[in-house]
C-alpha atoms as a PDB file:
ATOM      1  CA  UNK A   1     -23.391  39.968 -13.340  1.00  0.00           C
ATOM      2  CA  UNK A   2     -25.603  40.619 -10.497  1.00  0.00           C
ATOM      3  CA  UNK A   3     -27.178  38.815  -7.896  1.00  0.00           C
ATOM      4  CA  UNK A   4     -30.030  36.175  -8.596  1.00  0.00           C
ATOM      5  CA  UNK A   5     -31.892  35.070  -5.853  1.00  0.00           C
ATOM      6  CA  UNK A   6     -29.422  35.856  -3.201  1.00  0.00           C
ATOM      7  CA  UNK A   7     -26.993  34.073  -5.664  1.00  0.00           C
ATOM      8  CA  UNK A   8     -23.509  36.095  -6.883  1.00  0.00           C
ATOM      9  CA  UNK A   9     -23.343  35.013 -10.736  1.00  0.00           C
ATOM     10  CA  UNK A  10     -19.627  36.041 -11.287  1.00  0.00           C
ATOM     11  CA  UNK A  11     -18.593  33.750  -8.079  1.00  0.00           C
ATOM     12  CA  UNK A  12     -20.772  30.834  -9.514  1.00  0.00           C
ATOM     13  CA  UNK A  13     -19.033  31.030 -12.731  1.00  0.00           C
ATOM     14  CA  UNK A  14     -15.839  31.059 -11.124  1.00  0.00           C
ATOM     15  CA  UNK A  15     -16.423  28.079  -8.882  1.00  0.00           C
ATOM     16  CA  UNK A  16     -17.922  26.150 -11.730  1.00  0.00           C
ATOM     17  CA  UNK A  17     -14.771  26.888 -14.317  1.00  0.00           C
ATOM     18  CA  UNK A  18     -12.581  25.890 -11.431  1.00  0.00           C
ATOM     19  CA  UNK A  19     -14.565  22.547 -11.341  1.00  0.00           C
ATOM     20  CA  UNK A  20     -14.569  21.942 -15.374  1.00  0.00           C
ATOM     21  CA  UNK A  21     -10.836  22.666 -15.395  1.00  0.00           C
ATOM     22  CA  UNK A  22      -9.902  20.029 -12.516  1.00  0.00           C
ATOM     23  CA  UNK A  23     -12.063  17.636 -14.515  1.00  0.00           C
ATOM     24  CA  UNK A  24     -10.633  17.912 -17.906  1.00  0.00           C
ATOM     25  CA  UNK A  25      -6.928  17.072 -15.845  1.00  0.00           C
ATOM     26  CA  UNK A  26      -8.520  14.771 -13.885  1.00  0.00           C
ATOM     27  CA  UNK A  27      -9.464  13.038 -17.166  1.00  0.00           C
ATOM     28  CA  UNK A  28      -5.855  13.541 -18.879  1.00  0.00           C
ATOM     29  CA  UNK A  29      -5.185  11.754 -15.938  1.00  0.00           C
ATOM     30  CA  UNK A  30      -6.604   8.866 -15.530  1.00  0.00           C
ATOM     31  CA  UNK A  31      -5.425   8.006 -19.391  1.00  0.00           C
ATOM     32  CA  UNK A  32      -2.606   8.292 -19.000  1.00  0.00           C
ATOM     33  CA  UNK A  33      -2.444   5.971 -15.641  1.00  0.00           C
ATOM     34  CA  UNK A  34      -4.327   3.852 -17.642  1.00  0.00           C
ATOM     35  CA  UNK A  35      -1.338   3.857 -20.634  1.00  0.00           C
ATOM     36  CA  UNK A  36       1.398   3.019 -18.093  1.00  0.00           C
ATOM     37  CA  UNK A  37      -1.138   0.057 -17.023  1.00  0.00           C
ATOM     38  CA  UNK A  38      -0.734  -0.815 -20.173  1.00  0.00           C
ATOM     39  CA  UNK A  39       2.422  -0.765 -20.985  1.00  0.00           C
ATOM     40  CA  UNK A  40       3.141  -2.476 -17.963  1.00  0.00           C
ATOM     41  CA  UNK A  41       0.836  -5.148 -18.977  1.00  0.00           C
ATOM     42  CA  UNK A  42       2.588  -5.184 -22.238  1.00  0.00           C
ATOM     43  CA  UNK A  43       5.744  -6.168 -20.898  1.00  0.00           C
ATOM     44  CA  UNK A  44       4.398  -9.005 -19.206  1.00  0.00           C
ATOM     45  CA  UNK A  45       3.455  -7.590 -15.715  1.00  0.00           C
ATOM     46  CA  UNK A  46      -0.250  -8.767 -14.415  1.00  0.00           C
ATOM     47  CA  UNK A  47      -2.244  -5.498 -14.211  1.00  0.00           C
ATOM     48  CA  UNK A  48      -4.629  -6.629 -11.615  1.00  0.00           C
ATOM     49  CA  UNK A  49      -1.640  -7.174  -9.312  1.00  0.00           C
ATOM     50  CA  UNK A  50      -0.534  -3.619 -10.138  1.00  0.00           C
ATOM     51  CA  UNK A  51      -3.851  -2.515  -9.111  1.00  0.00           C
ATOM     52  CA  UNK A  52      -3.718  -4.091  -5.929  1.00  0.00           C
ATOM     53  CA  UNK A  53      -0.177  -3.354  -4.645  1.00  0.00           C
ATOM     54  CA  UNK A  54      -1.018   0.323  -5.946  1.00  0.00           C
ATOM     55  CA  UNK A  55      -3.854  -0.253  -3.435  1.00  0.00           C
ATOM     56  CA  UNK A  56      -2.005  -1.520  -0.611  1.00  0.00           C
ATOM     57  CA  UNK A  57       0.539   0.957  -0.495  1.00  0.00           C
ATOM     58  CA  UNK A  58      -1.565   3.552  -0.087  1.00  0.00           C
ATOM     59  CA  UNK A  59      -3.149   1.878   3.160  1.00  0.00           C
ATOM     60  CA  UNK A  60      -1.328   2.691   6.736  1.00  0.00           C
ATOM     61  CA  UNK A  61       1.078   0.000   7.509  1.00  0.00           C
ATOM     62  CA  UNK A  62      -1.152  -0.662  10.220  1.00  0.00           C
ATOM     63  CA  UNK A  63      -4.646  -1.306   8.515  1.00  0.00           C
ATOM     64  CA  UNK A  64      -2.769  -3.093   6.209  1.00  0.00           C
ATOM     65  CA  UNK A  65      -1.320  -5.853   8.276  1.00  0.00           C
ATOM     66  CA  UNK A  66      -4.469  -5.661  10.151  1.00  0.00           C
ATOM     67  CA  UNK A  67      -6.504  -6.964   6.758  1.00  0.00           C
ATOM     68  CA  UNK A  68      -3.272  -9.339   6.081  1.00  0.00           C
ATOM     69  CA  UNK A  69      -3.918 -10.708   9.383  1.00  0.00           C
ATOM     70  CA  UNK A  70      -7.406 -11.273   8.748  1.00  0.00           C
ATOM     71  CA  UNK A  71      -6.876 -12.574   5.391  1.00  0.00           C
ATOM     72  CA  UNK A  72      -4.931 -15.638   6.962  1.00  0.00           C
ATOM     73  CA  UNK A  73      -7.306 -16.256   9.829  1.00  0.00           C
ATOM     74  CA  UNK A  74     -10.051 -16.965   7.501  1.00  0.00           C
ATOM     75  CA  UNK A  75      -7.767 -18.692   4.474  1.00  0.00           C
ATOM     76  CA  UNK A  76      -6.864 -20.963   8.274  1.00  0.00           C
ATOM     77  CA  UNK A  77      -9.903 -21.118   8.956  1.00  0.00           C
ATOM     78  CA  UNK A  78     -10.588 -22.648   5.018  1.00  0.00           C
ATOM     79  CA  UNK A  79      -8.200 -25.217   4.862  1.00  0.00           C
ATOM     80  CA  UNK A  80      -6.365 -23.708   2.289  1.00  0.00           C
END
């Protein structure tokens, strides 16, 4: 293919395959993190507390106990 306004077809083409391909795994993916959700949830575990702890471990130890630090200054600061 030849160029197109300054533009290399044949390195477009490959960029954009490249993209499709990640996409389609990037779908497969996400179902089937959403099937061990639910088999999790399915024997008895609470999914949204999944979600979160999947959350916090992926946080530096640090920012994390800076939010959990937070979090209790303003639950103190609640009354609760």
């Amino acid at each position: 293919m030849t160029d197109v306004g300054g533009i290399a077809g044949d390195r477009l083409r490959s960029f954009i395959e490249r993209i499709e391909r990640l996409e389609e795994e990037k779908a497969a993916l996400a179902a089937d993190i959403r099937e061990v959700y639910s088999e999790a949830k399915g024997t008895g575990f609470d999914v949204k507390i999944l979600r979160q702890i999947v959350r916090l471990r992926k946080m530096d130890v640090s920012e994390r106990q800076e939010q959990e630090d937070l979090l209790d200054v303003y639950k103190r600061a609640l009354g609760m």
